[in-house]
C-alpha atoms as a PDB file:
ATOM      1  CA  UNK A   1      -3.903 -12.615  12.784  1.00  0.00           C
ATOM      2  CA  UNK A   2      -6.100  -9.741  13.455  1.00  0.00           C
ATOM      3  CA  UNK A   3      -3.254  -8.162  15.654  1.00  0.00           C
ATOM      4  CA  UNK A   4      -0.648  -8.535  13.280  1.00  0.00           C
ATOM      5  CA  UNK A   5      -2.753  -6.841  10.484  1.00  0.00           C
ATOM      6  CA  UNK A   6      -3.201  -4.048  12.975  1.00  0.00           C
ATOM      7  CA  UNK A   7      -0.037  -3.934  14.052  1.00  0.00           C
ATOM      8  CA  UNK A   8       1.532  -3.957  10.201  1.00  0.00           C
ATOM      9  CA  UNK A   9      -1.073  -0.359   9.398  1.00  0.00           C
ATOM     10  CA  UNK A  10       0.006   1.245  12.389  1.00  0.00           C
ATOM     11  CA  UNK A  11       3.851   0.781  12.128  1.00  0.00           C
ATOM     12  CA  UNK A  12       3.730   0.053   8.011  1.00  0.00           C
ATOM     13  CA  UNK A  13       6.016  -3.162   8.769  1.00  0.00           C
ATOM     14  CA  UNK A  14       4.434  -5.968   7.880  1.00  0.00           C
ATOM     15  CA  UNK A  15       5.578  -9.582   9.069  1.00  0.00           C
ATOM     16  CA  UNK A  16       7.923 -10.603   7.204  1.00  0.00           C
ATOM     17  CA  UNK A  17       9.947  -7.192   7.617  1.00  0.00           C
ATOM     18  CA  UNK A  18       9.294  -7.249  10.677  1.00  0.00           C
ATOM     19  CA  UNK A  19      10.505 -11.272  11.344  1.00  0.00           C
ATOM     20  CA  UNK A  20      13.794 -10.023   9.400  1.00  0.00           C
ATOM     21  CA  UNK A  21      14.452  -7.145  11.200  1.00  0.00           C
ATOM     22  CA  UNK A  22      14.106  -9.306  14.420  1.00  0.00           C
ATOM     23  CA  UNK A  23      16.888 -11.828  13.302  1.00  0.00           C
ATOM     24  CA  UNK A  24      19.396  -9.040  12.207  1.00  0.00           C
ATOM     25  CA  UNK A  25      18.738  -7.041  15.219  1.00  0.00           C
ATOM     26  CA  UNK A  26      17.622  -3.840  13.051  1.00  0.00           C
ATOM     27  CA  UNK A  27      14.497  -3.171  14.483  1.00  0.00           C
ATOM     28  CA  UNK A  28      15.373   0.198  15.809  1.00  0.00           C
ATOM     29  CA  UNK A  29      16.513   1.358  12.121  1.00  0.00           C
ATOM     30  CA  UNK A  30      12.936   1.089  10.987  1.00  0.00           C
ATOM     31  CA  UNK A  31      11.773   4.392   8.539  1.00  0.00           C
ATOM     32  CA  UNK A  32       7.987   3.088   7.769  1.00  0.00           C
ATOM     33  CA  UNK A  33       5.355   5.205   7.843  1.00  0.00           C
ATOM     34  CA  UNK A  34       2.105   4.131   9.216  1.00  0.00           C
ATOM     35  CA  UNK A  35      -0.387   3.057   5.982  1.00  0.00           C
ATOM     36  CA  UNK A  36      -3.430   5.049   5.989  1.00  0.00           C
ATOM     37  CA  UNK A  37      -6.391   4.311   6.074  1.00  0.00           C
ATOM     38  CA  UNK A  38      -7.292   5.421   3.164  1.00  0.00           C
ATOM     39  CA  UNK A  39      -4.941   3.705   1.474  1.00  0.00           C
ATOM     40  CA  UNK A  40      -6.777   0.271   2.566  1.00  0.00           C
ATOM     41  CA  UNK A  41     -10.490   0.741   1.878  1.00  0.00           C
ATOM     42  CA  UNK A  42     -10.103   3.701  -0.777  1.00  0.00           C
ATOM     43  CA  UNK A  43     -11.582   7.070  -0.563  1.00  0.00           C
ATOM     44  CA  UNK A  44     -15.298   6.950  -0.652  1.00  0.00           C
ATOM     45  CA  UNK A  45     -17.511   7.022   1.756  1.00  0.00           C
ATOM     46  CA  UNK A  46     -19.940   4.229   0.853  1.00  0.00           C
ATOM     47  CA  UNK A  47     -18.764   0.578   1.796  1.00  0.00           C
ATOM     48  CA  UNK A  48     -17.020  -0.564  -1.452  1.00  0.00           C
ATOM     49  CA  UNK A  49     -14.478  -2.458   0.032  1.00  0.00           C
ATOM     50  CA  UNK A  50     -16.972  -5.487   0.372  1.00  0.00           C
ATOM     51  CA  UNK A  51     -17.325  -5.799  -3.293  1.00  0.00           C
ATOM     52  CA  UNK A  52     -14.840  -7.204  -5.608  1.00  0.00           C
ATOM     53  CA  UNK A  53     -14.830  -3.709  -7.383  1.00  0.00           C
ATOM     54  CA  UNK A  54     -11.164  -1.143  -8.247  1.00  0.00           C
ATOM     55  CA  UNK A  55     -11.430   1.085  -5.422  1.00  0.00           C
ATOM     56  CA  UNK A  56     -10.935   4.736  -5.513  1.00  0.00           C
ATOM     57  CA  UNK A  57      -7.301   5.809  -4.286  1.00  0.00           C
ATOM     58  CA  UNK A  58      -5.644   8.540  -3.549  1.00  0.00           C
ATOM     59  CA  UNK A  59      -2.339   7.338  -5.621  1.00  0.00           C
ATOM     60  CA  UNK A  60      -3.275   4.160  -7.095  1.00  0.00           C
ATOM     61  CA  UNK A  61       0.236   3.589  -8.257  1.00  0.00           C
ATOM     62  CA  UNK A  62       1.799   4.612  -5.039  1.00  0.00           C
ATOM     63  CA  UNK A  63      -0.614   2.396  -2.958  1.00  0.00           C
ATOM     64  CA  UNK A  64      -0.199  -0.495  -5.447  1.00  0.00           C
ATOM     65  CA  UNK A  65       3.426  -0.071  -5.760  1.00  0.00           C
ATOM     66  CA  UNK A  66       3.510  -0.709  -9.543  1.00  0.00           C
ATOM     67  CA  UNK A  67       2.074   1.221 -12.946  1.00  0.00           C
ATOM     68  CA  UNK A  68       0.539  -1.102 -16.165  1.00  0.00           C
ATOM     69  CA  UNK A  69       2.020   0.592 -18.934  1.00  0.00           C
ATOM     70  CA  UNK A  70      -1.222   0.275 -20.470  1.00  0.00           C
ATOM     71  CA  UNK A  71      -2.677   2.734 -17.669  1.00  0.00           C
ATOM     72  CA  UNK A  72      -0.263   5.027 -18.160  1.00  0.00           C
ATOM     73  CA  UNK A  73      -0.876   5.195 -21.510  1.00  0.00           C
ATOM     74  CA  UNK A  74      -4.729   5.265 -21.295  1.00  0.00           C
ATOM     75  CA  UNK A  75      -4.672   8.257 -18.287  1.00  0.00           C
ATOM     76  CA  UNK A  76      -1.949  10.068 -20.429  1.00  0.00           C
ATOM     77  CA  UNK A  77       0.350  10.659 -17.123  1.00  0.00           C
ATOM     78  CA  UNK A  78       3.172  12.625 -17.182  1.00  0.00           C
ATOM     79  CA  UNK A  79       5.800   9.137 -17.046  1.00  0.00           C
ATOM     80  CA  UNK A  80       4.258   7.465 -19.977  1.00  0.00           C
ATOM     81  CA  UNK A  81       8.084   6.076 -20.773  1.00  0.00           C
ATOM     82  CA  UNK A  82       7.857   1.985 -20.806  1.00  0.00           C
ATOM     83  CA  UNK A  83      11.158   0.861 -19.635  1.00  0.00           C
END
């Protein structure tokens, strides 16, 4: 388990991707970026990642994937369009 969590930051496939780019025979037409480090325990310093605390992100909504309309609205970003 360990390996495939190491394996999934440093190519930024994780396993299922990975499983169905092994079945289709695709895995040389992979475009992933490697997920930083950063992006996993956040930006501080101090050992957060223990607690069950939001981290501090670079991109929260790029790491996440998603925005809460309600967060754009509260941080007043520039995309503050619900669709």
């Amino acid at each position: 388990m360990l390996m495939n969590v190491t394996y999934g930051l440093m190519t930024g496939i994780g396993t299922i991707d990975r499983l169905k780019k092994k079945a289709t025979n695709t895995t040389g037409n992979s475009a992933e970026e490697p997920i930083s480090l950063e992006d996993v325990f956040g930006m501080k310093r101090n050992i957060t990642w223990l607690l069950p605390i939001e981290p501090m992100l670079p991109d929260y909504d790029r790491v996440v994937g998603f925005s809460m309309p309600q967060r754009l609205l509260r941080e007043g970003g520039e995309n503050t369009s619900v669709c």
